[in-house]
C-alpha atoms as a PDB file:
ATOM      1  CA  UNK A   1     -19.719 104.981  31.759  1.00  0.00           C
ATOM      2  CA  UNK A   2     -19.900 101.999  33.829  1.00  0.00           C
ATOM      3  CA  UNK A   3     -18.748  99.271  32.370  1.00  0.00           C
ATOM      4  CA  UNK A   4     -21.141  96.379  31.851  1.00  0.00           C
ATOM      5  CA  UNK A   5     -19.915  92.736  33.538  1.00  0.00           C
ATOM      6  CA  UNK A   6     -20.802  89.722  31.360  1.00  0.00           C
ATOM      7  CA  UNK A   7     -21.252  86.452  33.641  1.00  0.00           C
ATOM      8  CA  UNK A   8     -21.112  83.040  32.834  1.00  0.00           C
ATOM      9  CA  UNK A   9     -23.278  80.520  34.239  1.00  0.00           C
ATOM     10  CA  UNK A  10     -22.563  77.459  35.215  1.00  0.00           C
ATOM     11  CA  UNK A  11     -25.452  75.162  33.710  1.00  0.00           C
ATOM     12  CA  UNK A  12     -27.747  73.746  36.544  1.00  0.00           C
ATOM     13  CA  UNK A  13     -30.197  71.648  37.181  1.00  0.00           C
ATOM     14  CA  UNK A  14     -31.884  69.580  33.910  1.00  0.00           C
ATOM     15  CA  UNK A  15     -28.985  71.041  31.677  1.00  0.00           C
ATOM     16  CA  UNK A  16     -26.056  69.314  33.426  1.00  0.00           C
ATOM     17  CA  UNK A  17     -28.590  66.469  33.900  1.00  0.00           C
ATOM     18  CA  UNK A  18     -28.529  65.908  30.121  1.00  0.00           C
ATOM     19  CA  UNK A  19     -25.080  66.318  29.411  1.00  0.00           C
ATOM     20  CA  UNK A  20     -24.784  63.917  32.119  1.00  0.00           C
ATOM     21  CA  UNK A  21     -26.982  61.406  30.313  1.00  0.00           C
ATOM     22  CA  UNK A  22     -25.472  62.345  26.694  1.00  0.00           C
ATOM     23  CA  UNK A  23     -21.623  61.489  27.702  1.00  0.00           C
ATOM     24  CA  UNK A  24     -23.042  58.191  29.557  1.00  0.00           C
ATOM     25  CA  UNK A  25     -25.146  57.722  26.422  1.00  0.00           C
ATOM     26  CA  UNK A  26     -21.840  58.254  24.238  1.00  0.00           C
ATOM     27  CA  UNK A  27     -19.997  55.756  25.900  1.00  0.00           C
ATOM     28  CA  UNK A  28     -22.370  53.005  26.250  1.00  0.00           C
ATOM     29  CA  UNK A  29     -22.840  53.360  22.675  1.00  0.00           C
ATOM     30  CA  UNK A  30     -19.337  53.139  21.576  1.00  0.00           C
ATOM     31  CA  UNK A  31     -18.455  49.953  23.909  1.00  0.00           C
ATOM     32  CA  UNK A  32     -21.875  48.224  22.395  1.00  0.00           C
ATOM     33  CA  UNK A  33     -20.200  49.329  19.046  1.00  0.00           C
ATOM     34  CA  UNK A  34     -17.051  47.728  20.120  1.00  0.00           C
ATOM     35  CA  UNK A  35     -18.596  44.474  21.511  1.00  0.00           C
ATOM     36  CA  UNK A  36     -20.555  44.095  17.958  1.00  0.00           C
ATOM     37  CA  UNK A  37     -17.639  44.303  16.156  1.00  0.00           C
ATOM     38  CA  UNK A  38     -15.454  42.121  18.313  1.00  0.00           C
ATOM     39  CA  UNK A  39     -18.391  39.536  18.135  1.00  0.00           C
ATOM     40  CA  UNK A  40     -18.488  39.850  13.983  1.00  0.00           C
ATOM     41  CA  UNK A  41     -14.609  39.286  14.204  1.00  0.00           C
ATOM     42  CA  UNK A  42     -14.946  36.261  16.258  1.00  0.00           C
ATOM     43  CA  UNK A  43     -17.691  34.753  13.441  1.00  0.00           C
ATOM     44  CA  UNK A  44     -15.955  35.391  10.632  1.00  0.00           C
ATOM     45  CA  UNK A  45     -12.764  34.041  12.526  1.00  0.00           C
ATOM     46  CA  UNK A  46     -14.611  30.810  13.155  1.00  0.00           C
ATOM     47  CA  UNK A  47     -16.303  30.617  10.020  1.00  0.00           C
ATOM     48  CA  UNK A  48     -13.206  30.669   8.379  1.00  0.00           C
ATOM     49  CA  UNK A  49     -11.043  28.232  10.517  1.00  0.00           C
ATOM     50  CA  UNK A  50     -14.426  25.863  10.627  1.00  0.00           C
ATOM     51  CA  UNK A  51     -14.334  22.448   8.608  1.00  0.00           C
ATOM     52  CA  UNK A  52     -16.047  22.122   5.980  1.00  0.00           C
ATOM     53  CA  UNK A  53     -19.169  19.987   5.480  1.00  0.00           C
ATOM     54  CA  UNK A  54     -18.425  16.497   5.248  1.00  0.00           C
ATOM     55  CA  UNK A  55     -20.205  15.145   1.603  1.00  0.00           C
ATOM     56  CA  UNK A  56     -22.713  12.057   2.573  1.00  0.00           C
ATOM     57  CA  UNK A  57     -20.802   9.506   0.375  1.00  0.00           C
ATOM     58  CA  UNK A  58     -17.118   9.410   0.444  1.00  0.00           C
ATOM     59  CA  UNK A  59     -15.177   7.441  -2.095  1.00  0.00           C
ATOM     60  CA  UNK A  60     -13.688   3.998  -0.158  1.00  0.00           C
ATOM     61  CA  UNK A  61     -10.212   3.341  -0.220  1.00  0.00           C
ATOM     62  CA  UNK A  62      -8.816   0.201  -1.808  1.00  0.00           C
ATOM     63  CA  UNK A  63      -8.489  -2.952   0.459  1.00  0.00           C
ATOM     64  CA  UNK A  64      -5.104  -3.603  -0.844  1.00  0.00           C
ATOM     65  CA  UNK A  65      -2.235  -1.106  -2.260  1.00  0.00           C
ATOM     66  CA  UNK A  66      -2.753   0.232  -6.005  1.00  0.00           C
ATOM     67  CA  UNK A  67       0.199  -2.581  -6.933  1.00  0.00           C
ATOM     68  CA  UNK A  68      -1.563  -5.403  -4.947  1.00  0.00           C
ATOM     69  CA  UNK A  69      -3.390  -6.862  -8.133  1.00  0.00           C
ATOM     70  CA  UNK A  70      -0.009  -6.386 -10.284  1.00  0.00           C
ATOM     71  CA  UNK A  71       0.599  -8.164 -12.949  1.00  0.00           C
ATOM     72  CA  UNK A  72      -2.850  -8.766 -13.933  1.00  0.00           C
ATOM     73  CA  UNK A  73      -4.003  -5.064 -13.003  1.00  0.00           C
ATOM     74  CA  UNK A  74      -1.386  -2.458 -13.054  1.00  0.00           C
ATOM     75  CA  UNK A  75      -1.288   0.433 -10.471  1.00  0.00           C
ATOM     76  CA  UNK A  76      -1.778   2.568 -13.327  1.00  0.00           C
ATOM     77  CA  UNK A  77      -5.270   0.910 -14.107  1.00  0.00           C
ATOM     78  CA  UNK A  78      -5.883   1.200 -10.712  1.00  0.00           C
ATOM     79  CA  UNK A  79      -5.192   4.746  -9.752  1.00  0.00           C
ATOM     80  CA  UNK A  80      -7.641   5.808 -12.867  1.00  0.00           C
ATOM     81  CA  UNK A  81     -10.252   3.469 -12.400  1.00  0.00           C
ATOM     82  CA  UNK A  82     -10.247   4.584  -8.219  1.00  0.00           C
ATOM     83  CA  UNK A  83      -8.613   7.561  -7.811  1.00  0.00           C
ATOM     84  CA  UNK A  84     -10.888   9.179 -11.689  1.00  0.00           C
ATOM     85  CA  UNK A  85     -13.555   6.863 -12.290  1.00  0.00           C
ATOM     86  CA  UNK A  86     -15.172   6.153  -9.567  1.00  0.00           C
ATOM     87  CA  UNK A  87     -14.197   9.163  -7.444  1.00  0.00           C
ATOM     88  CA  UNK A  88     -16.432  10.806 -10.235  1.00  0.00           C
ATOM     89  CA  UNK A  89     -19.863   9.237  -9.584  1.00  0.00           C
ATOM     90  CA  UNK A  90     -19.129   9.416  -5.680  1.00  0.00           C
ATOM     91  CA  UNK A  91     -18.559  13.363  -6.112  1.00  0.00           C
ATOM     92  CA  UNK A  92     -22.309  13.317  -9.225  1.00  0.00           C
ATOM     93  CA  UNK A  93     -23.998  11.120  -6.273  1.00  0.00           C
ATOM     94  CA  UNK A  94     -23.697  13.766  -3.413  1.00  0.00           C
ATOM     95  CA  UNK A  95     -24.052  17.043  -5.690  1.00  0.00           C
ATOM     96  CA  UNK A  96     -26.961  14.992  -7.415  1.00  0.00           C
ATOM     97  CA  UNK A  97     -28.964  14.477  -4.436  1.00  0.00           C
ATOM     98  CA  UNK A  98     -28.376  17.108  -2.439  1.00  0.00           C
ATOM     99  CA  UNK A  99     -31.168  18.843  -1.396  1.00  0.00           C
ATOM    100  CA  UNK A 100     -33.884  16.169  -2.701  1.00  0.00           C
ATOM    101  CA  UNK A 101     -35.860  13.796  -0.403  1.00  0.00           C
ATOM    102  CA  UNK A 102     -32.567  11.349  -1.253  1.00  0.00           C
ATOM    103  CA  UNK A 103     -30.238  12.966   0.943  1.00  0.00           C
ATOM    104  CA  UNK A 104     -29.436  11.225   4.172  1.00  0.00           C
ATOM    105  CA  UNK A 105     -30.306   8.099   2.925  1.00  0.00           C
ATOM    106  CA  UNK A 106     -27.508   5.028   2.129  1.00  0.00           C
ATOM    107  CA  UNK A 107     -26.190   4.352  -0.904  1.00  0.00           C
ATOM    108  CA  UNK A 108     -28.241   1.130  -1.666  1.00  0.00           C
ATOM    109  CA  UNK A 109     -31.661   3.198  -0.987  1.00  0.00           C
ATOM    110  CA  UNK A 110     -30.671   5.980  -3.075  1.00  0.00           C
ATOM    111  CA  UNK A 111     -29.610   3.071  -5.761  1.00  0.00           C
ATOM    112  CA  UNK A 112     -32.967   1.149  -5.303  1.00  0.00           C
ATOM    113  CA  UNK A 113     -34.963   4.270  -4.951  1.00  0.00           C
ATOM    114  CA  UNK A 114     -33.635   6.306  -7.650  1.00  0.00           C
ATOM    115  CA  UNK A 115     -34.003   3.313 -10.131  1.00  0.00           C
ATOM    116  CA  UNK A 116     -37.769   4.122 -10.806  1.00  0.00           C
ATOM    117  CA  UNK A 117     -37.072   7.766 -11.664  1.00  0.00           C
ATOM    118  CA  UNK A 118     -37.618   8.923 -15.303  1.00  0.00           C
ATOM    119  CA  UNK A 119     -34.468  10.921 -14.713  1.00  0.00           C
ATOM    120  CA  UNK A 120     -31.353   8.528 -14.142  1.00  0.00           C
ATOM    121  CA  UNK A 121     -28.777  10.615 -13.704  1.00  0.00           C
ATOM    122  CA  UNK A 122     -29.188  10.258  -9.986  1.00  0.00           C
ATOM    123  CA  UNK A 123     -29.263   5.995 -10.730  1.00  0.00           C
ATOM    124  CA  UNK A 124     -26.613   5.972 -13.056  1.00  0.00           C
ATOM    125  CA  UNK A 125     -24.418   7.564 -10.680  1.00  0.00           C
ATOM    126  CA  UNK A 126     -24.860   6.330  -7.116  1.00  0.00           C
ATOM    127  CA  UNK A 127     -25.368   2.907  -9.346  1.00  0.00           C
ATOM    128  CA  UNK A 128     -21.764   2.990 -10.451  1.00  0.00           C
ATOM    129  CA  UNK A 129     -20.648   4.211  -6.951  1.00  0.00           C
ATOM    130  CA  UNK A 130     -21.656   1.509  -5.511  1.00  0.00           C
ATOM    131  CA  UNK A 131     -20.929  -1.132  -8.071  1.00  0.00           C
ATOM    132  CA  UNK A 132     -17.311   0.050  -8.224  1.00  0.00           C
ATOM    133  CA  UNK A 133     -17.320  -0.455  -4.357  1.00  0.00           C
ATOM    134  CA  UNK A 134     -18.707  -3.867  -4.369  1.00  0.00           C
ATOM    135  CA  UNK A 135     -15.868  -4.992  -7.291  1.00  0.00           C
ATOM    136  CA  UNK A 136     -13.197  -3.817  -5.841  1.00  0.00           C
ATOM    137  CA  UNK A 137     -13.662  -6.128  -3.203  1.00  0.00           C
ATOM    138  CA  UNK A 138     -14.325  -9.031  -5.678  1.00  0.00           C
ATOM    139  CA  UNK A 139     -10.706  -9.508  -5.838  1.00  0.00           C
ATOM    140  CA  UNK A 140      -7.476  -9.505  -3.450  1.00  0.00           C
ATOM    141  CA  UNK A 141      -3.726 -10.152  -3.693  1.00  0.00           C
ATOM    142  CA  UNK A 142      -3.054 -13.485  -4.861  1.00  0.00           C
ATOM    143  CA  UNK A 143      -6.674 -15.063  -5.070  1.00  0.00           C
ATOM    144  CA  UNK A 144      -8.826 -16.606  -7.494  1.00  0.00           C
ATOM    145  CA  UNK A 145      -9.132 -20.432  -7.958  1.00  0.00           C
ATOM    146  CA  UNK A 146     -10.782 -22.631  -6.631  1.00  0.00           C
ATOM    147  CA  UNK A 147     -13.476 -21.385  -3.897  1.00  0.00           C
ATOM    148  CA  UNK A 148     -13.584 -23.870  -0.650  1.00  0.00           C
ATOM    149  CA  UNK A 149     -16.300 -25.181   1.913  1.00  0.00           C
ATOM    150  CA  UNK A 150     -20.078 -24.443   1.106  1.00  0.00           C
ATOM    151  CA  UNK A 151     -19.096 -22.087  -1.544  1.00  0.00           C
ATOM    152  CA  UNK A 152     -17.352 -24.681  -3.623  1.00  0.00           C
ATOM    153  CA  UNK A 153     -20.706 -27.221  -2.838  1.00  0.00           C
ATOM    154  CA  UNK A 154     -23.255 -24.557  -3.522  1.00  0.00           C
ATOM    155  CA  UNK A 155     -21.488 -23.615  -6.989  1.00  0.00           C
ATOM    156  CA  UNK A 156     -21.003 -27.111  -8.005  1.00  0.00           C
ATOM    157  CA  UNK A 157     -24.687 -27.857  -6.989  1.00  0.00           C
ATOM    158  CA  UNK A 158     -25.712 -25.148  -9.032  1.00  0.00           C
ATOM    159  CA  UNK A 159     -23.303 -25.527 -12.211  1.00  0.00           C
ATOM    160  CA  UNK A 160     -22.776 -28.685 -12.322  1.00  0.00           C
ATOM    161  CA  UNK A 161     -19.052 -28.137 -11.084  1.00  0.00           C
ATOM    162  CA  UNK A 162     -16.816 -25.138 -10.596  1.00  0.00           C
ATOM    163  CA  UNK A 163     -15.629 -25.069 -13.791  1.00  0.00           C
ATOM    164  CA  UNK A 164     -19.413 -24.862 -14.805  1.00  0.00           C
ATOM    165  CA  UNK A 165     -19.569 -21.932 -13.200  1.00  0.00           C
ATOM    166  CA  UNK A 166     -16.611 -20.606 -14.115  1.00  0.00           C
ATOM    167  CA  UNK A 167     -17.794 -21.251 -18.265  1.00  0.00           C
ATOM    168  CA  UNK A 168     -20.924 -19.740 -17.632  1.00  0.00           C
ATOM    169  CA  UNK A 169     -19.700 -16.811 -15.437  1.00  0.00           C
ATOM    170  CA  UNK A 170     -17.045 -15.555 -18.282  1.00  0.00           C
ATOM    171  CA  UNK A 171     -19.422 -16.035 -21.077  1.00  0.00           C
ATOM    172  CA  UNK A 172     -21.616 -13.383 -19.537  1.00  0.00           C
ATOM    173  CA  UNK A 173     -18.866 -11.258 -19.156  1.00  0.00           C
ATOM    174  CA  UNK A 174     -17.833 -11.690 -22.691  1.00  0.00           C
ATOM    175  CA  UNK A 175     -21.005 -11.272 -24.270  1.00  0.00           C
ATOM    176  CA  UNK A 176     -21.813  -7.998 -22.119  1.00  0.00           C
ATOM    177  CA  UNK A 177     -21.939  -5.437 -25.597  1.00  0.00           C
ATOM    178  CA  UNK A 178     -19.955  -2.496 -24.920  1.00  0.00           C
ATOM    179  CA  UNK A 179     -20.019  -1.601 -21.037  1.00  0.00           C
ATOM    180  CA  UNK A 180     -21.655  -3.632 -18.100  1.00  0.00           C
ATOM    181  CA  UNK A 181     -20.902  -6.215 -15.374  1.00  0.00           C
ATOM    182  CA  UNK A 182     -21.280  -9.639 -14.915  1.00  0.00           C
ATOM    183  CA  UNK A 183     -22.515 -11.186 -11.980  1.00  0.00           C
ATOM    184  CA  UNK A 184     -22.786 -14.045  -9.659  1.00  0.00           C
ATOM    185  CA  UNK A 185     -25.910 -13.343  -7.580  1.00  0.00           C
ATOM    186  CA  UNK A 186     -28.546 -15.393  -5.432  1.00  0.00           C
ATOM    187  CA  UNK A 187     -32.518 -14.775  -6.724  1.00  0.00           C
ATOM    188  CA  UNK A 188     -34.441 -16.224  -3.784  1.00  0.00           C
ATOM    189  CA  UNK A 189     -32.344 -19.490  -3.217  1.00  0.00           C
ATOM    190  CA  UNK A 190     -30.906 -19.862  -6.123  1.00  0.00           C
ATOM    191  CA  UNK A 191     -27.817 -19.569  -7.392  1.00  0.00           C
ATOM    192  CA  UNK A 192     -27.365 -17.314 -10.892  1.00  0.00           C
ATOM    193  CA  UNK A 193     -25.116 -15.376 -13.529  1.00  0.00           C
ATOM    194  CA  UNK A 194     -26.063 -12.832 -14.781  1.00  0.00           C
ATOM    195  CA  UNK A 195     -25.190  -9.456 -16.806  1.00  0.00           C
ATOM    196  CA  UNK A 196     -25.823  -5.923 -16.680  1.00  0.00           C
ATOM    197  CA  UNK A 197     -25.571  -2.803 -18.988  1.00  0.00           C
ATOM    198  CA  UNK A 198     -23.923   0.236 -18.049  1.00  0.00           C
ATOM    199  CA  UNK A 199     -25.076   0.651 -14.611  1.00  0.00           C
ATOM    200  CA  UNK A 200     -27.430  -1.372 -14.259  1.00  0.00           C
ATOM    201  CA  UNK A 201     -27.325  -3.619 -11.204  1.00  0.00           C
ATOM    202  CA  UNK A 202     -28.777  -6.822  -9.374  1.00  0.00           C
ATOM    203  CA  UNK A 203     -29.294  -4.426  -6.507  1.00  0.00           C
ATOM    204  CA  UNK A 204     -32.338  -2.573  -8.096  1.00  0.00           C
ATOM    205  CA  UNK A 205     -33.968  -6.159  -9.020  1.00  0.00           C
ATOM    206  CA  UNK A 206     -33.919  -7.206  -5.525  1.00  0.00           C
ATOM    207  CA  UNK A 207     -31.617  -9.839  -6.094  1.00  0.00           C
ATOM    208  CA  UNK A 208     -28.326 -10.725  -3.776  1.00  0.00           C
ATOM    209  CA  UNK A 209     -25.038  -9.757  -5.368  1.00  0.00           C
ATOM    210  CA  UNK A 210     -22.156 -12.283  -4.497  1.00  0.00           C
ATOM    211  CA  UNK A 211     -19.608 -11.641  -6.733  1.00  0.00           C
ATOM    212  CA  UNK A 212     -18.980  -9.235  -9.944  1.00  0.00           C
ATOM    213  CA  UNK A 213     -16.211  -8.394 -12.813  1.00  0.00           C
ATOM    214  CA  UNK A 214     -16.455  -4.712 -14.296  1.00  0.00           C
ATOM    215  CA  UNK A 215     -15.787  -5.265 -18.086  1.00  0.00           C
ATOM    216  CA  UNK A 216     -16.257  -1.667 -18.783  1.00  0.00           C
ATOM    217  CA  UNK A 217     -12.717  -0.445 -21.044  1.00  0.00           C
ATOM    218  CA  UNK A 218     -11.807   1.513 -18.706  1.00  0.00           C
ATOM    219  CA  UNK A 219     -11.277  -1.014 -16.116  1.00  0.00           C
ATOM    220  CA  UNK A 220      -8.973  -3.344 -18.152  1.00  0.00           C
ATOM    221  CA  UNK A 221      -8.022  -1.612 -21.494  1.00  0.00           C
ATOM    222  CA  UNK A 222      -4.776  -0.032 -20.363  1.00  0.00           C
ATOM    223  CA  UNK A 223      -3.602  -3.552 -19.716  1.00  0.00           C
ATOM    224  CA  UNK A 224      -5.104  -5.872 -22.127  1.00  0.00           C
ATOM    225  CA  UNK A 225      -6.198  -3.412 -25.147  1.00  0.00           C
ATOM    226  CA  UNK A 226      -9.199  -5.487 -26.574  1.00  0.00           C
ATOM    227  CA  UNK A 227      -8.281  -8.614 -24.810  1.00  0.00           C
ATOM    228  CA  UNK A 228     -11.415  -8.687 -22.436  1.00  0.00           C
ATOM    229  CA  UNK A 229     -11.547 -12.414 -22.226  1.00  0.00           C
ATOM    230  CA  UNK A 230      -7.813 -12.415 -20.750  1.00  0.00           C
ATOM    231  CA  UNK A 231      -8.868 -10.268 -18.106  1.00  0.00           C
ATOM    232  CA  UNK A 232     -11.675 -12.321 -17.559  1.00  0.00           C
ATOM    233  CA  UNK A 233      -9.125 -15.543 -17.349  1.00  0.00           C
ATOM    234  CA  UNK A 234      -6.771 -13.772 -14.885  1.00  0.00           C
ATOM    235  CA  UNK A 235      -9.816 -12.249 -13.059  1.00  0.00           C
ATOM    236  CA  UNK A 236     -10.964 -15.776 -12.358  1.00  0.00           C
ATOM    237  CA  UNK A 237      -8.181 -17.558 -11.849  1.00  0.00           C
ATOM    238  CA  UNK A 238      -5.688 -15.132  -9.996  1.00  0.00           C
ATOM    239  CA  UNK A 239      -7.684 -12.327  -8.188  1.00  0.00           C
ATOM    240  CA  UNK A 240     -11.129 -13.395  -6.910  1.00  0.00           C
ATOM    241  CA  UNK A 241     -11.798 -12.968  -3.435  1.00  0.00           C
ATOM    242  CA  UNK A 242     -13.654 -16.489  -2.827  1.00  0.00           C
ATOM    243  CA  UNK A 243     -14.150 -14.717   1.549  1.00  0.00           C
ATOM    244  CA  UNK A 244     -15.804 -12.244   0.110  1.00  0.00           C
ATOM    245  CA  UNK A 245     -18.392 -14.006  -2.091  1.00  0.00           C
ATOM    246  CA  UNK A 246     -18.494 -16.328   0.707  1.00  0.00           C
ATOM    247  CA  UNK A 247     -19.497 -13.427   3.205  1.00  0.00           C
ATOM    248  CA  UNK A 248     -21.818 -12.098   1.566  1.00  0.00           C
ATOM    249  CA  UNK A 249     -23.599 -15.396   0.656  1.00  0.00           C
ATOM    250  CA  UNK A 250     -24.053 -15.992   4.813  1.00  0.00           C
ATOM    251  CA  UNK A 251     -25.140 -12.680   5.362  1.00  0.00           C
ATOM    252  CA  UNK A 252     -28.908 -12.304   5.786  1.00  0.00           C
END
């Protein structure tokens, strides 16, 4: 018997062609593969070393150390009334108007805008924010007294005499029931005092805020318990920042 030969062949033509174009295939694949997953590791790499977003309104640091205003405000008062307090309607304000046709705009739009709204959380909020701002540079180390220059004229023209001013401005602030602010403010081209509730301000009235005290508890209670008119007294006579007021009455 003869014995029967079995022969490979080698593939030609089309077939090698195609394994040809599979390998090639292959290994464009897997270094596309690769790339896509090197580029996802990059992202998520940047993604999480990337800053967050900065929030619109950022609470304002205090023109003068938490113990600049000791004895008549403690750094303790301080550092809750700030660093709580306020921090608390800066951090309402941004979540509040996120994503509404608020956002982007400053804080004394979104004060005068929002007042309107049936809804005032967004008011009572980005009120207070900006109120506590305002107040906290009412008052500086070692100030109060007597106000100089134009400032001292203008009151006196308007009062009668500083210490007319000074009777009328801490009866408002007494006679604010429960929380508010009292205010020194210019309506037109006059001079007046006047209170608000809460937070309420002269700002949504279109009136000029020069000066203001907070007589909420919170901002005096852990040093003077009930005593609001001694806060008043020291307000007036040891911490008012008479620039300021002065400042803001040239501004435009």
């Amino acid at each position: 018997m003869k014995r029967k030969e079995m022969i490979m062949k080698a593939p030609t033509g089309s077939h090698l062609l195609d394994r040809r174009e599979f390998i090639a295939t292959a290994v464009a694949g897997a270094t596309v593969l690769a790339g896509t997953v090197a580029g996802f590791s990059h992202l998520a790499r940047a993604q999480a070393t990337a800053p967050a977003e900065a929030p619109p309104f950022k609470l304002p640091e205090l023109p003068y150390p938490e113990t600049g205003l000791e004895p008549y405000i403690s750094s303790r008062t301080l550092s809750f009334h700030h660093g709580k307090h306020h921090q608390a309607y800066v951090d309402n304000t941004n979540r509040l108007v996120k994503g509404t046709d608020l956002a982007g705009l400053p804080i004394e739009e979104v004060v005068k805008r929002s007042s309107g709204l049936k809804d005032k959380s967004i008011f009572n909020n980005s009120a207070q924010a900006w109120n506590h701002a305002f107040y906290w540079k009412c008052m500086k180390p070692k100030g109060g007294g007597l106000p100089a220059g134009k400032l001292s004229e203008s009151l006196s023209s308007a009062f009668g005499s500083y210490e007319g001013f000074k009777e009328a401005f801490s009866r408002a602030a007494a006679t604010q029931f429960g929380s508010g602010w009292a205010w020194l403010v210019l309506d037109g081209n006059s001079f007046k005092v006047m209170n608000t509730a809460n937070a309420d301000t002269p700002l949504a009235e279109g009136k000029k805020p020069l000066l203001t005290i907070d007589v909420w508890e919170h901002a005096y209670y852990l040093d003077y318990q009930n005593r609001r008119a001694d806060y008043i007294k020291a307000f007036l006579d040891q911490m008012v920042n008479w620039d300021f007021v002065s400042e803001n009455l040239s501004k435009g």
